[in-house]
N, C-alpha and C. Protein backbone atom coordinates (compact mmCIF):
# COMPACT_ATOMS: atom_id res chain seq x y z
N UNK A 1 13.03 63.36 16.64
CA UNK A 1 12.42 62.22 16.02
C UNK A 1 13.23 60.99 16.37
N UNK A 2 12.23 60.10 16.61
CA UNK A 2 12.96 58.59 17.22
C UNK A 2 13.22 57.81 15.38
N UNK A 3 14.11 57.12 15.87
CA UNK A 3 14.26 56.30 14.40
C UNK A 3 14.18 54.73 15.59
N UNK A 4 13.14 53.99 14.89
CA UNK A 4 13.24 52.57 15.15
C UNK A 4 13.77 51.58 14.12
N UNK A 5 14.84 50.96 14.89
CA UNK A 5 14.84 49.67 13.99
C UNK A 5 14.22 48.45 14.71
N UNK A 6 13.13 47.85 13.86
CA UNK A 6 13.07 46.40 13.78
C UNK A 6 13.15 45.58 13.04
N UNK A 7 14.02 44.45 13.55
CA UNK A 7 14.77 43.27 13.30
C UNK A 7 13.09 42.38 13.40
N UNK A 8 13.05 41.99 12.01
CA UNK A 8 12.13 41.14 12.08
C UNK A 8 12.29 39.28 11.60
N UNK A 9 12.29 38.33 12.92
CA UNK A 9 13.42 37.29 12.14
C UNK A 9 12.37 36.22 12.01
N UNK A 10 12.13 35.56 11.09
CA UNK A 10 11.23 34.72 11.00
C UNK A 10 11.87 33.28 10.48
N UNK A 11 12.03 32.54 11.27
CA UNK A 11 12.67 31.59 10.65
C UNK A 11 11.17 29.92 10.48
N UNK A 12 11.31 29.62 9.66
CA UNK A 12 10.23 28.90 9.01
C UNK A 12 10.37 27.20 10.35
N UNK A 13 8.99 27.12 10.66
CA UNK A 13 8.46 26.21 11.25
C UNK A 13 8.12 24.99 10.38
N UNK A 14 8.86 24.20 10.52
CA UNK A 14 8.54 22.86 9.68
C UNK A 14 8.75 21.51 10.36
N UNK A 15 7.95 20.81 10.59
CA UNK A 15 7.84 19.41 11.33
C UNK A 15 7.81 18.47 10.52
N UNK A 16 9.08 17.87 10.49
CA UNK A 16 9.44 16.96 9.96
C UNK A 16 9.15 15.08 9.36
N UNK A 17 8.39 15.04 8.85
CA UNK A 17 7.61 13.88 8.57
C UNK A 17 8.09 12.76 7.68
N UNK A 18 8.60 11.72 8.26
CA UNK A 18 8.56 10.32 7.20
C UNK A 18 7.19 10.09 6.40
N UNK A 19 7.53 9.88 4.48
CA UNK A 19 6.67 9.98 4.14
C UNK A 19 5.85 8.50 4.25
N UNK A 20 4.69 7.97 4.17
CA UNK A 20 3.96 6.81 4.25
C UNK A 20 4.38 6.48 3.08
N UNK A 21 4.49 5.47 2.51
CA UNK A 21 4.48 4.94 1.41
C UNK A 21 3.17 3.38 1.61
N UNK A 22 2.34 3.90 0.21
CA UNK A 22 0.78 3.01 0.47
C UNK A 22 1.12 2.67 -1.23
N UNK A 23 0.55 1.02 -1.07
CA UNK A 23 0.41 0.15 -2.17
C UNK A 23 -1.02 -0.51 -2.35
N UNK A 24 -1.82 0.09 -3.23
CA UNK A 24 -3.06 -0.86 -3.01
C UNK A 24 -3.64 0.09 -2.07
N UNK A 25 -5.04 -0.54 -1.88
CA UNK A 25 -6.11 0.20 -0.81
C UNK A 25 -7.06 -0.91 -0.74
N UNK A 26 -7.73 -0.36 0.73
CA UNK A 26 -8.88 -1.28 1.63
C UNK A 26 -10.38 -0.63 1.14
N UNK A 27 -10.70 -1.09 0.14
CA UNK A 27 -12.59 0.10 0.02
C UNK A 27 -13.43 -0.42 1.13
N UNK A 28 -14.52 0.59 1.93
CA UNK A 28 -15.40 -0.02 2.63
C UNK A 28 -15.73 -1.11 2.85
N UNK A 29 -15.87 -2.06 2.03
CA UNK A 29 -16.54 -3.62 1.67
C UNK A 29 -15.90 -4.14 0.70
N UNK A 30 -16.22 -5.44 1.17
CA UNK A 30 -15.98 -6.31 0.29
C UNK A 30 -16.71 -7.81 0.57
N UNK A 31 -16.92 -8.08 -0.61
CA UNK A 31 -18.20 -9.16 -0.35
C UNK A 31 -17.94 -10.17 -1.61
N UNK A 32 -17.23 -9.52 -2.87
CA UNK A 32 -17.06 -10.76 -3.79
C UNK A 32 -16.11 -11.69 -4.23
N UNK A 33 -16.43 -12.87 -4.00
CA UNK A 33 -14.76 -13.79 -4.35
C UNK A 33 -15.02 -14.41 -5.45
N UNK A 34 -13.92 -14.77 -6.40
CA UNK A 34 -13.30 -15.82 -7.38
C UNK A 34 -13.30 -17.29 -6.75
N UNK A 35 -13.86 -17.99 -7.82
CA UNK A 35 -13.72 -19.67 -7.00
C UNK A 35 -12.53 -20.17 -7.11
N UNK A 36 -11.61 -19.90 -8.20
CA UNK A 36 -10.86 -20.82 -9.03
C UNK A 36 -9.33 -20.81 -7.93
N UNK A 37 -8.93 -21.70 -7.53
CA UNK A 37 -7.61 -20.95 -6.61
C UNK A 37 -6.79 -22.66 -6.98
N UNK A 38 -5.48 -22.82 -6.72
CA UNK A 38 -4.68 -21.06 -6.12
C UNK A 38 -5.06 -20.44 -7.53
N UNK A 39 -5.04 -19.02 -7.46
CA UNK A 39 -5.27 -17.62 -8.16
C UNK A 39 -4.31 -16.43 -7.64
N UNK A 40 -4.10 -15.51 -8.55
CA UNK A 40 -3.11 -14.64 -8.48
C UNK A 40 -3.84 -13.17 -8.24
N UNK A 41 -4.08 -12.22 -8.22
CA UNK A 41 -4.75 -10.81 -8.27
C UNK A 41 -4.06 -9.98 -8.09
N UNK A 42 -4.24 -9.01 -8.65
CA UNK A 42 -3.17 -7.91 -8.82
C UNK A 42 -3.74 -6.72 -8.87
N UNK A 43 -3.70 -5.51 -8.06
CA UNK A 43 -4.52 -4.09 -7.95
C UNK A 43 -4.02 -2.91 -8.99
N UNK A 44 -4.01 -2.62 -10.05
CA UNK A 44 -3.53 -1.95 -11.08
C UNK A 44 -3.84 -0.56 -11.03
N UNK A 45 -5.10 -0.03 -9.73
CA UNK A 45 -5.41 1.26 -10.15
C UNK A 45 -4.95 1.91 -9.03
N UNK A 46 -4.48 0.94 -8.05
CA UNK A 46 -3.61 1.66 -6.59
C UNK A 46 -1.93 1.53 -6.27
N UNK A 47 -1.45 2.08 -7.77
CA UNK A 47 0.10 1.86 -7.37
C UNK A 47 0.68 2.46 -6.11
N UNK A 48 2.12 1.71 -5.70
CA UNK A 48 2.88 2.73 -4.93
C UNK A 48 3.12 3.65 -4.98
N UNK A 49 2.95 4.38 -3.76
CA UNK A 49 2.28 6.08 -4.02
C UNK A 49 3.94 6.85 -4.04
N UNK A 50 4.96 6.25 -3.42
CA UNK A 50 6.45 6.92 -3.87
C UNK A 50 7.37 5.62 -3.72
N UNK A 51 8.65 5.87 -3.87
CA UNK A 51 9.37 4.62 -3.00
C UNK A 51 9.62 4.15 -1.59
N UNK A 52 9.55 3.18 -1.35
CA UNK A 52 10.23 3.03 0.27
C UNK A 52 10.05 1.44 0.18
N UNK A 53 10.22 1.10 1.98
CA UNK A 53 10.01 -0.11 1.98
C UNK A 53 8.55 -0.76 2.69
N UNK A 54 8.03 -1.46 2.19
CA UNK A 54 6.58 -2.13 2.79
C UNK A 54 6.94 -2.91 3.76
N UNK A 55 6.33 -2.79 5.18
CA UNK A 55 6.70 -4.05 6.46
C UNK A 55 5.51 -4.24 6.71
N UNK A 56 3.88 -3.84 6.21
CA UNK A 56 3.07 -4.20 6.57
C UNK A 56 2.38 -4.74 5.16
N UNK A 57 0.69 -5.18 5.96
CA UNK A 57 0.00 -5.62 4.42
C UNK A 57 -0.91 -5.89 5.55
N UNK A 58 -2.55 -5.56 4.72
CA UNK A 58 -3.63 -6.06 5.28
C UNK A 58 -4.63 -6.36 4.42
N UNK A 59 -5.01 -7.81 4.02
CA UNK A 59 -5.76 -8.44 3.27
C UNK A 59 -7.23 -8.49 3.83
N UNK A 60 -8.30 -8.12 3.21
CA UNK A 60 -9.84 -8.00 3.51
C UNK A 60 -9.93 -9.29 3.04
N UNK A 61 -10.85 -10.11 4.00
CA UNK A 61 -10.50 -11.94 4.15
C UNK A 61 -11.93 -12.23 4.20
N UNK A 62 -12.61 -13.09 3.09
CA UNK A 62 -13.31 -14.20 3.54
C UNK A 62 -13.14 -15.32 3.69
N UNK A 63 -13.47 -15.36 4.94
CA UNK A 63 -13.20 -17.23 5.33
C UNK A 63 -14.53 -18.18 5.23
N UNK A 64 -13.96 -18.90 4.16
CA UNK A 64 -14.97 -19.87 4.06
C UNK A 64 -15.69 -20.97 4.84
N UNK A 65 -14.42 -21.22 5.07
CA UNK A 65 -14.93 -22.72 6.18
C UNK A 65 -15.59 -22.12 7.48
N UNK A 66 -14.96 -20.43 8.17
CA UNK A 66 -14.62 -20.35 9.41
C UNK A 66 -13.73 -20.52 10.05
N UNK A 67 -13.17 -19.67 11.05
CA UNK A 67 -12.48 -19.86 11.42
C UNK A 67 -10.46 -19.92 10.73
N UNK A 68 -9.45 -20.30 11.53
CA UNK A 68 -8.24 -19.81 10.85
C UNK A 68 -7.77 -20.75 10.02
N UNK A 69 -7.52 -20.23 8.50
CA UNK A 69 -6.83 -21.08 8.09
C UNK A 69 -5.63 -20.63 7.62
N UNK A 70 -4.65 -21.94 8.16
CA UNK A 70 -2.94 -21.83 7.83
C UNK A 70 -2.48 -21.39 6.02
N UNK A 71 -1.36 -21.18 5.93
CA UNK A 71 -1.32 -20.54 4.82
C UNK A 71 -2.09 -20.83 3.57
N UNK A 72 -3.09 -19.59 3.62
CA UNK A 72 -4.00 -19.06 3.36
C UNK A 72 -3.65 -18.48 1.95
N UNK A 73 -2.50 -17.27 1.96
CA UNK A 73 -2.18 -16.35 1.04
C UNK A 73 -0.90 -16.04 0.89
N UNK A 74 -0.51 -15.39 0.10
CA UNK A 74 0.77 -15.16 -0.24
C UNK A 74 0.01 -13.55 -0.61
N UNK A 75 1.28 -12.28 -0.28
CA UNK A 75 1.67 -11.18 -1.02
C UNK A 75 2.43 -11.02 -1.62
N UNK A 76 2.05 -9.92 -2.94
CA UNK A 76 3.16 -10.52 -4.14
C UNK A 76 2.99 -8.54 -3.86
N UNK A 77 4.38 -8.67 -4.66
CA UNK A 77 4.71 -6.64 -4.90
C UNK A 77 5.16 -7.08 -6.35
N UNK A 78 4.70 -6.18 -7.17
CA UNK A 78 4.61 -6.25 -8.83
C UNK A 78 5.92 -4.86 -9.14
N UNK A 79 6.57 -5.35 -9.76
CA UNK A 79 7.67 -4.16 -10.34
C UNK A 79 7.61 -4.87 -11.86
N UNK A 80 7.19 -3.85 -12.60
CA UNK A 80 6.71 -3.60 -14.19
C UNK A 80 8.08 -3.19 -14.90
N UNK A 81 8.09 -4.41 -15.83
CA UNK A 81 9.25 -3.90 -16.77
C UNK A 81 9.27 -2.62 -17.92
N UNK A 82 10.12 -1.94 -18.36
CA UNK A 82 10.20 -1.02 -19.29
C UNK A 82 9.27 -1.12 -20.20
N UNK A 83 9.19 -2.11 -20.55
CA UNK A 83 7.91 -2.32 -22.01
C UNK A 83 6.38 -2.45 -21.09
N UNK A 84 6.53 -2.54 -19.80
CA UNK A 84 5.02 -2.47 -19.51
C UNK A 84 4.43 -3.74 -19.34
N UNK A 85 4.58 -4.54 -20.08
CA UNK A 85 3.90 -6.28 -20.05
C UNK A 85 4.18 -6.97 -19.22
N UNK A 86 5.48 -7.47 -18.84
CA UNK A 86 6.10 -8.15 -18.43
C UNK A 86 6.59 -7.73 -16.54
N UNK A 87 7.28 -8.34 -15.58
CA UNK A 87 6.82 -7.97 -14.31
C UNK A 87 7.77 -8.82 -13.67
N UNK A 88 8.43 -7.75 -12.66
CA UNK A 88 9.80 -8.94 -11.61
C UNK A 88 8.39 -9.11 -10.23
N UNK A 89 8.54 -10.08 -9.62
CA UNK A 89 7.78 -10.27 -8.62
C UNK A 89 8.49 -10.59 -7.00
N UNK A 90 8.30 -9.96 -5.86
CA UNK A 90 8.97 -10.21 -4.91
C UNK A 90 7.50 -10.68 -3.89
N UNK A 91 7.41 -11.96 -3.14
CA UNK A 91 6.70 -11.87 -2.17
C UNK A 91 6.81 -12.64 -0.95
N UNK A 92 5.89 -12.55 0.16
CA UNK A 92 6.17 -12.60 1.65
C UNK A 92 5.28 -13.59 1.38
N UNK A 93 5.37 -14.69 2.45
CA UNK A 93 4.16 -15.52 3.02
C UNK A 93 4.53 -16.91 2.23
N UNK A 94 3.75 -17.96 2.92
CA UNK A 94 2.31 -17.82 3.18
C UNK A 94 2.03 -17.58 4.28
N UNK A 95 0.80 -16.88 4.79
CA UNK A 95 -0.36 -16.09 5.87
C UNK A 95 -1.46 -16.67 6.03
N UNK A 96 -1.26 -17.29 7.30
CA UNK A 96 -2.57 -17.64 7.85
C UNK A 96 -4.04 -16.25 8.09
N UNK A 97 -4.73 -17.13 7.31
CA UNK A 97 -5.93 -15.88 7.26
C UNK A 97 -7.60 -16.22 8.50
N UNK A 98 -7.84 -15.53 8.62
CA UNK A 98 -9.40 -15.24 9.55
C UNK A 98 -10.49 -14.02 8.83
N UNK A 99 -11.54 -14.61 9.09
CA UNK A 99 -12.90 -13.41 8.77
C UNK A 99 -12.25 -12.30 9.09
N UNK A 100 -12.27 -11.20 7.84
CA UNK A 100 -12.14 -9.68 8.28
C UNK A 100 -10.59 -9.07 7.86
N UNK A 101 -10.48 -8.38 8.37
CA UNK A 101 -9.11 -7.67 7.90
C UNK A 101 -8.00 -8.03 8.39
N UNK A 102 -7.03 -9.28 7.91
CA UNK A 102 -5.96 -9.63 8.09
C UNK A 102 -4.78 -8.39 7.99
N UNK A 103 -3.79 -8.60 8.82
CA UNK A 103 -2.59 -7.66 8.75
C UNK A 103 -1.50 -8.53 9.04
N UNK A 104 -0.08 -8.40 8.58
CA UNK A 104 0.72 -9.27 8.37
C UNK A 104 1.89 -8.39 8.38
N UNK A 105 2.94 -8.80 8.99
CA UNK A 105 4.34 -8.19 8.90
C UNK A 105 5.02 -8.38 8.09
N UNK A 106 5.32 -7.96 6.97
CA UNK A 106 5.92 -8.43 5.59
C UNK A 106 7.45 -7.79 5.88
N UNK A 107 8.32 -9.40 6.21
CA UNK A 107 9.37 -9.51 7.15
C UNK A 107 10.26 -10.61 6.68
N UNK A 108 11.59 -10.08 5.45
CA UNK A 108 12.16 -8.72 5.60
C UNK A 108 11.24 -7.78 4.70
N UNK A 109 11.09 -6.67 5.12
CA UNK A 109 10.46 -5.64 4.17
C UNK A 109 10.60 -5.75 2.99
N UNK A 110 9.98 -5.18 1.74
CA UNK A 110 10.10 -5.46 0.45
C UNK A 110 10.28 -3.73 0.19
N UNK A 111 11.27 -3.44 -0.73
CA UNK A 111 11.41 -2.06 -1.32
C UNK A 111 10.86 -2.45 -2.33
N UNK A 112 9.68 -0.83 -2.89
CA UNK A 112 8.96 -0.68 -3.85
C UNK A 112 9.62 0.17 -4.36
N UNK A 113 9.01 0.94 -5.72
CA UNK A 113 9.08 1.71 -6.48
C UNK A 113 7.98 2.57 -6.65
N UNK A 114 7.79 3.64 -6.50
CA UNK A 114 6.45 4.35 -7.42
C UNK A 114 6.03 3.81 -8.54
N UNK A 115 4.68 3.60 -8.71
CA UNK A 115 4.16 2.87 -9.69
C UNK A 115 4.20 0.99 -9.70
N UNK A 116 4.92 1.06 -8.45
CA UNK A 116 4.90 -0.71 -8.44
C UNK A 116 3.27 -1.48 -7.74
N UNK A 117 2.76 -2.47 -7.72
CA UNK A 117 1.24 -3.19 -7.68
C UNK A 117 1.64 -3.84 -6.46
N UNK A 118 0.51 -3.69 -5.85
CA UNK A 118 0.75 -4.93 -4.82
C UNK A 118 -0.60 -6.10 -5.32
N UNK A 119 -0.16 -7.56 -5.03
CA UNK A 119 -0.67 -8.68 -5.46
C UNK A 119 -1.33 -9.45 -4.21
N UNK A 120 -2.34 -10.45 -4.54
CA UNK A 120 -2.15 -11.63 -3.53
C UNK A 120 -2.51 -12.78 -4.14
N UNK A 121 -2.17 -13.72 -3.69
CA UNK A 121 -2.19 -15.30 -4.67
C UNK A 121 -2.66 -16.03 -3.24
N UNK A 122 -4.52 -16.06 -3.39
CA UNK A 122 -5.21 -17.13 -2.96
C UNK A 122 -4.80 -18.67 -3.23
N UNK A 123 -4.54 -18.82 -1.70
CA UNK A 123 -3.84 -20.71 -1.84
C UNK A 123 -4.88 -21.84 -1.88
N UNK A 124 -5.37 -21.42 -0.70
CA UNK A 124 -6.42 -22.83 -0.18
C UNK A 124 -7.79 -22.89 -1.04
N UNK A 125 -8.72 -24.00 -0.68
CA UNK A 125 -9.93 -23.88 -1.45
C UNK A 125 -10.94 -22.80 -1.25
N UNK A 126 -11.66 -22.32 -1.63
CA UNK A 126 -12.61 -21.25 -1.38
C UNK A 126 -13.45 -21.76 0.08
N UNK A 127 -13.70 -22.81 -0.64
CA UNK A 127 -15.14 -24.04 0.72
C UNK A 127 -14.31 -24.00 1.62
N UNK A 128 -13.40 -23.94 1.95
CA UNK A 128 -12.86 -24.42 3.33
C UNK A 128 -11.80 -23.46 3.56
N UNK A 129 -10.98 -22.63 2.51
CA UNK A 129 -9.70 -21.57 3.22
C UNK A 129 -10.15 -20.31 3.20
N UNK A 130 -11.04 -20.06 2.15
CA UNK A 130 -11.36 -18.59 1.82
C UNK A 130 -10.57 -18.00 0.56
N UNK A 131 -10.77 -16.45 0.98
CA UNK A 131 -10.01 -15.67 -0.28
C UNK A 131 -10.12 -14.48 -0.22
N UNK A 132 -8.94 -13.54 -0.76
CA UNK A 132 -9.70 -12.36 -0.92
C UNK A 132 -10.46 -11.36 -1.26
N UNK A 133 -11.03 -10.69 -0.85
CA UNK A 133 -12.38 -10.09 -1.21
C UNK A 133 -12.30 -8.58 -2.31
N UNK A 134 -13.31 -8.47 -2.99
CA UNK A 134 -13.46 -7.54 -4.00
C UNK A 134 -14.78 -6.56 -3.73
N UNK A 135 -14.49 -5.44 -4.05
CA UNK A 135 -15.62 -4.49 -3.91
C UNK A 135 -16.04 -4.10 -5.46
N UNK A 136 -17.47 -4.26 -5.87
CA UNK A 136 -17.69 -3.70 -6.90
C UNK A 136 -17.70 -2.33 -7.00
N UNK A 137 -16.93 -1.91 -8.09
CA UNK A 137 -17.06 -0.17 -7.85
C UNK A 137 -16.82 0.33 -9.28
N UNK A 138 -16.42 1.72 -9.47
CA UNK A 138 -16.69 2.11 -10.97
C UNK A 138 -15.62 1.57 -11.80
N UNK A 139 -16.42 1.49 -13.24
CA UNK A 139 -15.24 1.02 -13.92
C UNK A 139 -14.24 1.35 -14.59
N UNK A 140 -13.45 2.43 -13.96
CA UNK A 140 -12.15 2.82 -13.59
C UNK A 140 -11.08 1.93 -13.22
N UNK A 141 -11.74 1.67 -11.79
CA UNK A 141 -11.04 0.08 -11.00
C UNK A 141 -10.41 -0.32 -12.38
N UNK A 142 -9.05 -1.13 -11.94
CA UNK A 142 -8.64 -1.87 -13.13
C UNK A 142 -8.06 -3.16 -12.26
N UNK A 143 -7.99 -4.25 -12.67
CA UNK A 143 -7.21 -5.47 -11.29
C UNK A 143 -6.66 -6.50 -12.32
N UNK A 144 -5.95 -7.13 -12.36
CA UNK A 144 -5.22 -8.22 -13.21
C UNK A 144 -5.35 -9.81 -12.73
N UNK A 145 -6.03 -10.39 -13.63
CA UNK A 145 -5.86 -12.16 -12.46
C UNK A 145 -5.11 -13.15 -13.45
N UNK A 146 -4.56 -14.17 -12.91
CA UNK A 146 -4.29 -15.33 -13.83
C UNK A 146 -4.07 -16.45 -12.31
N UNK A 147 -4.81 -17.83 -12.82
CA UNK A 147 -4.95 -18.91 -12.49
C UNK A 147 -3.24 -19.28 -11.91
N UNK A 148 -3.42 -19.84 -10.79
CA UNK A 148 -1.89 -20.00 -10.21
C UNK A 148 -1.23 -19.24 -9.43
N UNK A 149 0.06 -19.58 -9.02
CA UNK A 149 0.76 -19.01 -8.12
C UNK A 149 2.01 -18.23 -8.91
N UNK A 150 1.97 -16.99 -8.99
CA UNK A 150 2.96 -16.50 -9.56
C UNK A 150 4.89 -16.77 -9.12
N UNK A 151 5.53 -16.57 -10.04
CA UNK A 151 7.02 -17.39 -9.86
C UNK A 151 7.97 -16.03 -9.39
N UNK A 152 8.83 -15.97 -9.98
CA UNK A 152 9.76 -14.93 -9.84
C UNK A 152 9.30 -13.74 -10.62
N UNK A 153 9.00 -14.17 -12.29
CA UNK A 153 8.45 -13.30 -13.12
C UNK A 153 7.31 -13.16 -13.60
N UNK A 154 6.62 -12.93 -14.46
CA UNK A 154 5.35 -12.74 -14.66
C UNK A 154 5.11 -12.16 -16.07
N UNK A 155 4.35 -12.04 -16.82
CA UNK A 155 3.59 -11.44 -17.67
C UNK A 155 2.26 -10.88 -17.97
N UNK A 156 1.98 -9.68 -18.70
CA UNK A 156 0.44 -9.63 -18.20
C UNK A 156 -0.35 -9.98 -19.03
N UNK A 157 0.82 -10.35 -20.52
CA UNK A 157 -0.29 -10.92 -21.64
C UNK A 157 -0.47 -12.29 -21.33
N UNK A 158 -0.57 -13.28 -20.28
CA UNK A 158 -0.87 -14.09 -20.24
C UNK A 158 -2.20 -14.35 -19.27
N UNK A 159 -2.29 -13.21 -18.62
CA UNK A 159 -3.37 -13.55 -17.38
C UNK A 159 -4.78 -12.43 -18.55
N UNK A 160 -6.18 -12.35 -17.14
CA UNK A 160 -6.95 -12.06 -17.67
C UNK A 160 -7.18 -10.27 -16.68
N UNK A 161 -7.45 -9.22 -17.60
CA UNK A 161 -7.73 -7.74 -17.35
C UNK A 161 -9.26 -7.33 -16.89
N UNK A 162 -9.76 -7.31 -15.12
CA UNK A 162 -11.23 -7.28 -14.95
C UNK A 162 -11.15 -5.50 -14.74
N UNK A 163 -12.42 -5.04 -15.01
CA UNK A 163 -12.71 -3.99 -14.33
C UNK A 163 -14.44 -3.79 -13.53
N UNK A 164 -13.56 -2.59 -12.77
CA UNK A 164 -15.20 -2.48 -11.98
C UNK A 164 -14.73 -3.12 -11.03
N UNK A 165 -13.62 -3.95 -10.46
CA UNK A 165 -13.86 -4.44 -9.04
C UNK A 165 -12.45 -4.26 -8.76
N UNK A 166 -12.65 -4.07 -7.16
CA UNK A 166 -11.08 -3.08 -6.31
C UNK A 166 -11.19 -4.10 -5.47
N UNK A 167 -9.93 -4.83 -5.57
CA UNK A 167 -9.34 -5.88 -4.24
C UNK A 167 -9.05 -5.28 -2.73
N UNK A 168 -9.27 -5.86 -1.96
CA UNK A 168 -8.86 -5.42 -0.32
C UNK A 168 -7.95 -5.63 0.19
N UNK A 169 -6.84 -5.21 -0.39
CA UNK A 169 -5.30 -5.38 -0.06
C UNK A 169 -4.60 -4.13 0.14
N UNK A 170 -3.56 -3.81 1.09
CA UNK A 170 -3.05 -2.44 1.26
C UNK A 170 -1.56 -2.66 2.20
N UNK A 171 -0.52 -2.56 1.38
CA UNK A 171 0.65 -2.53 1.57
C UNK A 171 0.79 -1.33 2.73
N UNK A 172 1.51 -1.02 3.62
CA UNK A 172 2.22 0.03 4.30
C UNK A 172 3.88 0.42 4.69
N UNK A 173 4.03 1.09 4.41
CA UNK A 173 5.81 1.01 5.42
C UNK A 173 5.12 1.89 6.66
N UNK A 174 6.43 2.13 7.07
CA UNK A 174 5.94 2.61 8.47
C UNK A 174 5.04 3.43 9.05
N UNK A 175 4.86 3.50 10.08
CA UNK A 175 4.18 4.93 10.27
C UNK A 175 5.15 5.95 10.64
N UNK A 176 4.04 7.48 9.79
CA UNK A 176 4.67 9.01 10.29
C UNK A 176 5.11 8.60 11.45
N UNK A 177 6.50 9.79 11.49
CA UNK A 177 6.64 10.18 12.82
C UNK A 177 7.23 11.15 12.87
N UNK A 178 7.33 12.42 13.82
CA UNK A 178 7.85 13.59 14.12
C UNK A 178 9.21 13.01 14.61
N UNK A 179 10.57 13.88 13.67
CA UNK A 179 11.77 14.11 13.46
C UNK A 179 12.23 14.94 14.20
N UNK A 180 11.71 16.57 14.35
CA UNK A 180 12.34 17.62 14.34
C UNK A 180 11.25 18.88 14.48
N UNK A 181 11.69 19.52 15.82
CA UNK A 181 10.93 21.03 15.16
C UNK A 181 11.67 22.39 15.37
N UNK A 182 11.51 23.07 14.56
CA UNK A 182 12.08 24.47 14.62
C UNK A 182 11.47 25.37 15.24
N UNK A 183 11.77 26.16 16.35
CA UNK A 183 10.69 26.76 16.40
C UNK A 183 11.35 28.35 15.78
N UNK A 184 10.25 28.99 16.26
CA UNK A 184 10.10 30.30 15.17
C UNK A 184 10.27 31.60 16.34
N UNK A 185 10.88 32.76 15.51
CA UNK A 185 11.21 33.68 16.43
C UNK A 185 10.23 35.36 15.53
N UNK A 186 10.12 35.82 16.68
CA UNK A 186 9.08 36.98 16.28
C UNK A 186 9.40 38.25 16.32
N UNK A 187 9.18 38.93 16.10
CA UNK A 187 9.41 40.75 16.24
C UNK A 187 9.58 41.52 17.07
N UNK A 188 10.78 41.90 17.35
CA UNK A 188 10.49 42.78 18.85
C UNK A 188 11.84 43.89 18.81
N UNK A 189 11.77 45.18 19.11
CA UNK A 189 12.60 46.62 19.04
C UNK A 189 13.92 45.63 19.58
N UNK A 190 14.43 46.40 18.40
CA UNK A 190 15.89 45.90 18.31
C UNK A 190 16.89 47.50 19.07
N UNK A 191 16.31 48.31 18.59
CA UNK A 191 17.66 49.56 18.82
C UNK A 191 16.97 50.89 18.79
N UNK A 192 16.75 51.56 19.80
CA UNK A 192 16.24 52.78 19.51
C UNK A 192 17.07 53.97 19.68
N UNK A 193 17.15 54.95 18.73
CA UNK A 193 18.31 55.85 18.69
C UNK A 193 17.25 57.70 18.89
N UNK A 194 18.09 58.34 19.56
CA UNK A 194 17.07 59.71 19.58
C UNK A 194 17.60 60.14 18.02
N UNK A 195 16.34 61.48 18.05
CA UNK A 195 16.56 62.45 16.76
C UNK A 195 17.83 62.48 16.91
């Protein structure tokens, strides 16, 4: 009688991935604007999905007049104090905006937090700079506005709480990228001994 040993070595295959970190989101459409500017907006139902740092941003843009107009917008990143109300504010710009989906290098990067908002504070007039755009959708959506250009800090009992409509704003840090791969080893007669 043969006795086999097999050595069976399996060592685990794992490809190594930087995670995305996303603030805010882009819905299909967007078609509705606020007149009142400058104005502040704030996306409450698309926090930062973990920590990292944001170097991108892409604002869903109507342009009013046509054509480009010079700073246009500001991005604001919302970090929520302990009690919830109240809000430190860090932002990039101003961003010249055009019809359609603006993207912007938010440069130096801004570190988020899980659970932190991304903002934008419409500058110019509606008639002639534009603004950003809103999708009506269920009323889940939650979004925050107040009249003006937000400062360093913020509060939320001072502005006004809409629902039913999702802003077209979407923070990014980098993109994935493959780190590392392991590869994997398989089964094969290690030692064969007679009876």
């Amino acid at each position: 009688m043969r006795k086999v040993i097999v050595v069976l070595a399996l060592v685990s295959c794992s490809s190594l991935f930087a995670q995305t970190v996303t603030v805010g989101t882009l819905p299909q459409t967007g078609a509705i604007q606020f007149t009142v500017t400058p104005a502040t907006f704030i996306d409450l139902t698309h926090p930062a999905t973990a920590s990292g740092a944001i170097n991108t941003a892409t604002v869903r843009w109507y342009a009013g007049g046509g054509g480009t107009c010079a700073t246009a917008f500001k991005v604001k990143f919302i970090h929520p104090n302990a009690s919830g109300t109240g809000f430190s504010v860090t932002e990039r710009g101003p961003f010249s905006a055009t019809l359609g989906n603006v993207t912007v290098q938010i440069s130096p990067p801004v570190n988020v937090f899980a659970g932190d908002y991304i903002g934008v504070t419409v500058l110019g007039a509606l008639d002639t700079c534009g603004t950003v755009t809103f999708t009506s959708s269920d009323p889940s959506q939650r979004m925050w506005a107040q009249n003006g250009d937000l400062g360093a800090t913020g509060d939320f009992n001072t502005g006004t709480f809409e629902t039913g409509l999702t802003m077209g704003a979407l923070g990014k840090s980098a993109a994935e990228y493959l780190a590392a791969v392991v590869p994997a080893a398989g089964a094969y007669p290690l030692l064969r001994t007679p009876d």
